[in-house]
C-alpha atoms as a PDB file:
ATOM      1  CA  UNK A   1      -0.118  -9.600  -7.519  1.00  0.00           C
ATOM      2  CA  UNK A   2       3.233  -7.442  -8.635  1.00  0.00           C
ATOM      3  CA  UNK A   3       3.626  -5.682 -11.626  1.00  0.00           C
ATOM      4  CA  UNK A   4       6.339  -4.376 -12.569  1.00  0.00           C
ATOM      5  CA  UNK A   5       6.203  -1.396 -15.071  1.00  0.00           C
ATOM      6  CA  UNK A   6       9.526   0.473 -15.056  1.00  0.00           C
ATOM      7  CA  UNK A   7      13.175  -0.264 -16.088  1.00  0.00           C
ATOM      8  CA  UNK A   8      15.097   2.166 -14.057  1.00  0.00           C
ATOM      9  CA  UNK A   9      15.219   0.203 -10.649  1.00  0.00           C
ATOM     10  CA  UNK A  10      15.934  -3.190 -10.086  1.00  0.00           C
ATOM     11  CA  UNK A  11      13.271  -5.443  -8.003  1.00  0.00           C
ATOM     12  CA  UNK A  12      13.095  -7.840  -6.639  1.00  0.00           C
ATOM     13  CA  UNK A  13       9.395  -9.567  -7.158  1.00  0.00           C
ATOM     14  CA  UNK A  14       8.928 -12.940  -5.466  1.00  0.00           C
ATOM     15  CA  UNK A  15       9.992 -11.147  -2.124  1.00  0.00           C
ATOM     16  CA  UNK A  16       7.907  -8.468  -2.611  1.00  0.00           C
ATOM     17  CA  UNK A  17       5.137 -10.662  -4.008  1.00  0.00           C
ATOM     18  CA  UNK A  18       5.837 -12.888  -0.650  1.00  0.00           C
ATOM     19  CA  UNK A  19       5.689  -9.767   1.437  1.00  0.00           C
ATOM     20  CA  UNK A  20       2.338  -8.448   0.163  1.00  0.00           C
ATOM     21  CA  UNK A  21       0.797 -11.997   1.051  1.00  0.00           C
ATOM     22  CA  UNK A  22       2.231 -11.154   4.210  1.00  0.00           C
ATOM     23  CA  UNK A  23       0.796  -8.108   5.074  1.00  0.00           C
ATOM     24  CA  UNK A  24      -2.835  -9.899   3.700  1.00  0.00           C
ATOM     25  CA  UNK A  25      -2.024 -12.389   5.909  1.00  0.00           C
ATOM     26  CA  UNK A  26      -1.547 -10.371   9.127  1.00  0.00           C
ATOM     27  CA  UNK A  27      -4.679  -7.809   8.270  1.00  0.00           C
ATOM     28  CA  UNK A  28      -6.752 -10.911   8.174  1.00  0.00           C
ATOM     29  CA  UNK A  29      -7.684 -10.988   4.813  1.00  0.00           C
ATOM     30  CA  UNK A  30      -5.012 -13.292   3.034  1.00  0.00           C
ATOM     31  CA  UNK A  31      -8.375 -14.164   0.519  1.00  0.00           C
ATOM     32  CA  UNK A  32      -8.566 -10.654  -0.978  1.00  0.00           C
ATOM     33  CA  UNK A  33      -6.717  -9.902  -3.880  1.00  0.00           C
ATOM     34  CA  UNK A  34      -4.663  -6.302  -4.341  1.00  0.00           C
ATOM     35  CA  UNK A  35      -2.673  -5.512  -7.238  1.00  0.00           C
ATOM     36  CA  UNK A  36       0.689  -3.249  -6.676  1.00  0.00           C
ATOM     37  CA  UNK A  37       2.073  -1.711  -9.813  1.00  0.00           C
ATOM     38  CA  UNK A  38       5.879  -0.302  -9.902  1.00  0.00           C
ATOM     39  CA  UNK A  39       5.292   2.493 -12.098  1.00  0.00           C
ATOM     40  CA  UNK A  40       7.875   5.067 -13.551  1.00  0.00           C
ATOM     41  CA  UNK A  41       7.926   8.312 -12.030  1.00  0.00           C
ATOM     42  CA  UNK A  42       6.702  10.129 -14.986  1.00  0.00           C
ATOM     43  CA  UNK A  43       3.209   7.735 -15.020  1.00  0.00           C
ATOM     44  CA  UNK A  44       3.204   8.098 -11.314  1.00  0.00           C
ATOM     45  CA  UNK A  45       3.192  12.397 -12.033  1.00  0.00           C
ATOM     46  CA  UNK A  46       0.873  11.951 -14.486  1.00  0.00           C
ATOM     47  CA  UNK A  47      -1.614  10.092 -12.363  1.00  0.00           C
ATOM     48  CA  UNK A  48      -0.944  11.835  -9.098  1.00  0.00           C
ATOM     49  CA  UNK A  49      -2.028  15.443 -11.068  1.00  0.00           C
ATOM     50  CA  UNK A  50      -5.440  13.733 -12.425  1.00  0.00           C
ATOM     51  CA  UNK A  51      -6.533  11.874  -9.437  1.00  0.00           C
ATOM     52  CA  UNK A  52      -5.207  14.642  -6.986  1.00  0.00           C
ATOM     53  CA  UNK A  53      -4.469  17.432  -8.176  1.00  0.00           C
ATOM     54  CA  UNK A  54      -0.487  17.713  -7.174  1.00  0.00           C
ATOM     55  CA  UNK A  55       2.060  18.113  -9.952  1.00  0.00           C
ATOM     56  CA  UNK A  56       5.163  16.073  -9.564  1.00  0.00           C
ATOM     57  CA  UNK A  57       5.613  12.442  -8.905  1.00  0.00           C
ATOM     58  CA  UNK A  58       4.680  10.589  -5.686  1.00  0.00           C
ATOM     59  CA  UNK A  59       5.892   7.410  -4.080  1.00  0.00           C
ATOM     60  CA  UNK A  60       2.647   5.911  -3.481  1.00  0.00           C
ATOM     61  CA  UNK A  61      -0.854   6.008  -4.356  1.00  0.00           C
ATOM     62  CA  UNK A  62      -3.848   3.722  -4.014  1.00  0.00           C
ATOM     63  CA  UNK A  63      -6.688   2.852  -5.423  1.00  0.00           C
ATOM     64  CA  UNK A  64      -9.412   1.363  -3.762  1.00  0.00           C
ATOM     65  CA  UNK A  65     -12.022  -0.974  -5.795  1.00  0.00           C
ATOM     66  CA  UNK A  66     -14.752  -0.068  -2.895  1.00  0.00           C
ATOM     67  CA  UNK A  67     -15.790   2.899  -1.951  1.00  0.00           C
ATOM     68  CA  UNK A  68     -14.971   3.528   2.015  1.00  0.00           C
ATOM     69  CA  UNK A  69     -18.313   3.241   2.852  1.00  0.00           C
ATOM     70  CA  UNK A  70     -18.428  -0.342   2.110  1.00  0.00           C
ATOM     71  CA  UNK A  71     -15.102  -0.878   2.500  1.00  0.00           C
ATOM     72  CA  UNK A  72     -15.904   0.279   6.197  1.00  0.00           C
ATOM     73  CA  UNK A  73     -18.894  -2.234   6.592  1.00  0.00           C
ATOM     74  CA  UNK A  74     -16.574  -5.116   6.470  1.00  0.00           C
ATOM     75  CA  UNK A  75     -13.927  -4.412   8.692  1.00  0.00           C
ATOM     76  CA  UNK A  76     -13.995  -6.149  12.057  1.00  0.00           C
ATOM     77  CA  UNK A  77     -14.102  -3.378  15.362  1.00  0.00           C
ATOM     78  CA  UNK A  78     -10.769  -4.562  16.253  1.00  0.00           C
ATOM     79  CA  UNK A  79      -8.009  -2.052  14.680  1.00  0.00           C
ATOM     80  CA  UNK A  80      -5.965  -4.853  12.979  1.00  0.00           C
ATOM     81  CA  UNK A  81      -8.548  -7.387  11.976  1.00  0.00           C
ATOM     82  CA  UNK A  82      -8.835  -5.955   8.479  1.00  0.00           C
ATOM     83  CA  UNK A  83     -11.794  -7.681   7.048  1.00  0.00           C
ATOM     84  CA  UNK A  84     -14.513 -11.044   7.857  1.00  0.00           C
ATOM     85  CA  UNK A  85     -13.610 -13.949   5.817  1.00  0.00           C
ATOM     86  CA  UNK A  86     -16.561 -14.324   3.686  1.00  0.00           C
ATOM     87  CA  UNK A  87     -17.271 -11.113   3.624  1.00  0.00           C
ATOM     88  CA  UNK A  88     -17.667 -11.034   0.038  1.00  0.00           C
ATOM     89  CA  UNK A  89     -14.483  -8.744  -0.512  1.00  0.00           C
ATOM     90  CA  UNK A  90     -12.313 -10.472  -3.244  1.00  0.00           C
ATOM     91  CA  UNK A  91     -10.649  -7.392  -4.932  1.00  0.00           C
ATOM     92  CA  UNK A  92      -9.247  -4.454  -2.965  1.00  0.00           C
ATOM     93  CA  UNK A  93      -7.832  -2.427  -5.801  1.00  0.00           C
ATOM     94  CA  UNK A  94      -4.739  -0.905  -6.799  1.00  0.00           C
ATOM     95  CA  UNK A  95      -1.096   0.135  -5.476  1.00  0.00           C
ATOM     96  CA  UNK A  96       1.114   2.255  -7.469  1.00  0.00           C
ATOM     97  CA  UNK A  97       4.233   2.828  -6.490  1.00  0.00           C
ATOM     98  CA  UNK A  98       7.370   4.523  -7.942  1.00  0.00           C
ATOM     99  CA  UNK A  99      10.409   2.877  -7.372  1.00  0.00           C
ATOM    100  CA  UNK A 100      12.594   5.754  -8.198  1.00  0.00           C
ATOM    101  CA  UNK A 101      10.937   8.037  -5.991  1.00  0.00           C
ATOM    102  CA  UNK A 102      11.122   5.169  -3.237  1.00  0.00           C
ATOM    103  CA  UNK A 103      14.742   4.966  -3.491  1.00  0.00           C
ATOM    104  CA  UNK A 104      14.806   8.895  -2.967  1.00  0.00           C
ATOM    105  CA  UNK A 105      12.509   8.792  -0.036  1.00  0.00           C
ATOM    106  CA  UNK A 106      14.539   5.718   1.142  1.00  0.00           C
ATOM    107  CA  UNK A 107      18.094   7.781   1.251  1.00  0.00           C
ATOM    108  CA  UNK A 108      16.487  10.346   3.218  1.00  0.00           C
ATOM    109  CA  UNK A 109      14.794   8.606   5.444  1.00  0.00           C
ATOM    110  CA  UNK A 110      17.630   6.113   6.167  1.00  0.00           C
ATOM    111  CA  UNK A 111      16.336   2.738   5.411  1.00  0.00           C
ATOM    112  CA  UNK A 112      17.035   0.547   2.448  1.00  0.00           C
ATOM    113  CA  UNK A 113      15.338   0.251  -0.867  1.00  0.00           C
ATOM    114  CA  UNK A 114      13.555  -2.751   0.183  1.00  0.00           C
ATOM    115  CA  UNK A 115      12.138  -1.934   3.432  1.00  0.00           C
ATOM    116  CA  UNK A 116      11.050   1.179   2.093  1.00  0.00           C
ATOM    117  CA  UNK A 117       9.146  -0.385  -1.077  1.00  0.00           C
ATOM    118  CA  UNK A 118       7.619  -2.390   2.073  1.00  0.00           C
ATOM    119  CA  UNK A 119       6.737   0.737   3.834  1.00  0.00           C
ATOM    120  CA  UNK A 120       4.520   2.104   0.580  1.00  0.00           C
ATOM    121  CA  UNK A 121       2.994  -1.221   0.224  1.00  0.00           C
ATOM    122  CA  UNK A 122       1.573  -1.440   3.242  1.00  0.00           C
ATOM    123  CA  UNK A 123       0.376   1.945   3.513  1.00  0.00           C
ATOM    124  CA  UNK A 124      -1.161   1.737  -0.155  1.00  0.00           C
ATOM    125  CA  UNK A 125      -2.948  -1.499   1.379  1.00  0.00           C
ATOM    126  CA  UNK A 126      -3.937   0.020   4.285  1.00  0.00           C
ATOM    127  CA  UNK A 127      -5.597   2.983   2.101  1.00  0.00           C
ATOM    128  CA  UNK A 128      -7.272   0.391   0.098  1.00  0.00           C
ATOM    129  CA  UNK A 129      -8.737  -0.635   3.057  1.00  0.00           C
ATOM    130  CA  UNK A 130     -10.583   2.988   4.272  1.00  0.00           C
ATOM    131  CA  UNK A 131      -7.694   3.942   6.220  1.00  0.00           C
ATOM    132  CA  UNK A 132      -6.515   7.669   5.606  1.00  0.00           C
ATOM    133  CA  UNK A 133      -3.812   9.507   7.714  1.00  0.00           C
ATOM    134  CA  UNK A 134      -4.870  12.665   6.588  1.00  0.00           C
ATOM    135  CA  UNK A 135      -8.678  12.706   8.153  1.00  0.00           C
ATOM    136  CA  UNK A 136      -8.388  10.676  10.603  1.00  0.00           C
ATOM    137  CA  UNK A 137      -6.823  11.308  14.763  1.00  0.00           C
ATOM    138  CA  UNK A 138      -4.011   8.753  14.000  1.00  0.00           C
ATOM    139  CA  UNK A 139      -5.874   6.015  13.641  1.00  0.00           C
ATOM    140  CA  UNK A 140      -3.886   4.856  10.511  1.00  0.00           C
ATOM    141  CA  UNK A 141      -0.377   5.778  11.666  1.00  0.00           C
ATOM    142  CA  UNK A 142      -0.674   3.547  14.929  1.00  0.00           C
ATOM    143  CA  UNK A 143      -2.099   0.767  12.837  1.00  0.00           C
ATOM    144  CA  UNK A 144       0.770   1.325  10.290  1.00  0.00           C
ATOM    145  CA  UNK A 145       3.272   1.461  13.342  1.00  0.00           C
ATOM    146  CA  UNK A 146       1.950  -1.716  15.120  1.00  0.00           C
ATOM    147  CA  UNK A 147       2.283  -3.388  11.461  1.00  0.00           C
ATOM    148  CA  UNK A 148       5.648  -2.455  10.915  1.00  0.00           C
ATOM    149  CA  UNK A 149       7.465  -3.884  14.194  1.00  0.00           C
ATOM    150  CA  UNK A 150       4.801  -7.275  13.344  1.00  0.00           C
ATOM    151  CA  UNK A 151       6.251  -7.487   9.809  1.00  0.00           C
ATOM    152  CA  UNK A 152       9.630  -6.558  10.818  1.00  0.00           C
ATOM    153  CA  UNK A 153       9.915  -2.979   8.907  1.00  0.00           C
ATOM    154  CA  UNK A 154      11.264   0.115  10.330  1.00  0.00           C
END
């Protein structure tokens, strides 16, 4: 599901609603449900300096609806399977992203708007689903990289 919560950049929402069932799709678990909120940078802020502690907005942040423990039962050993169909798994949680920090991120890192929302979506998803680039020995960037030439991202 896409929400879209701020005024300041124009999006556009069936693709990225089509994308997101993508990404589902290719992790294996096109039956779970995740909800990614465009948020303005100033909600973004505020949320990014009570859930972790950092002042200033963000481009992405996730919210998981299991904790990783459980969220680790379910995934398959393979790196891309994602989770079991039937594994009981319907919601994921929450994506917030900030469109106007996007498009800052996007100029610097020389890709468009729209393949950089794509970017932060599947990262968020891939967060909701236990994976986190900052504990881990890459585990999540060479899943993210393999996902990207798949879904045809830079």
């Amino acid at each position: 599901m896409i929400l879209n919560r701020q005024k300041k950049v124009r999006l556009a929402e069936q693709s990225l609603a089509k994308f997101l069932g993508d990404i589902l799709q290719e992790l294996n678990i096109a039956e779970a449900e995740v909800s990614v909120g465009f948020v303005s940078d100033s909600e973004i802020a505020k949320w990014n300096q009570r859930f972790r502690g950092k002042k200033g907005p963000t481009d992405v942040l996730s919210f998981p609806a299991l904790s990783r423990r459980r969220v680790a039962r379910h995934r398959r050993a393979k790196p891309l399977a994602g989770m079991q169909r039937g594994s009981g798994v319907d919601f994921l949680g929450d994506v917030a992203i900030a469109p106007e920090t996007a498009r800052r991120y996007a100029k610097k890192n020389g890709r468009t708007l729209d393949d950089e929302l794509r970017v932060l979506m599947l990262h968020g998803v891939l967060h909701l689903m236990g994976y986190d680039h900052l504990t881990d020995t890459g585990q999540m960037d060479r899943i993210e990289q393999e996902l990207r030439r798949k879904l045809g991202i830079a």
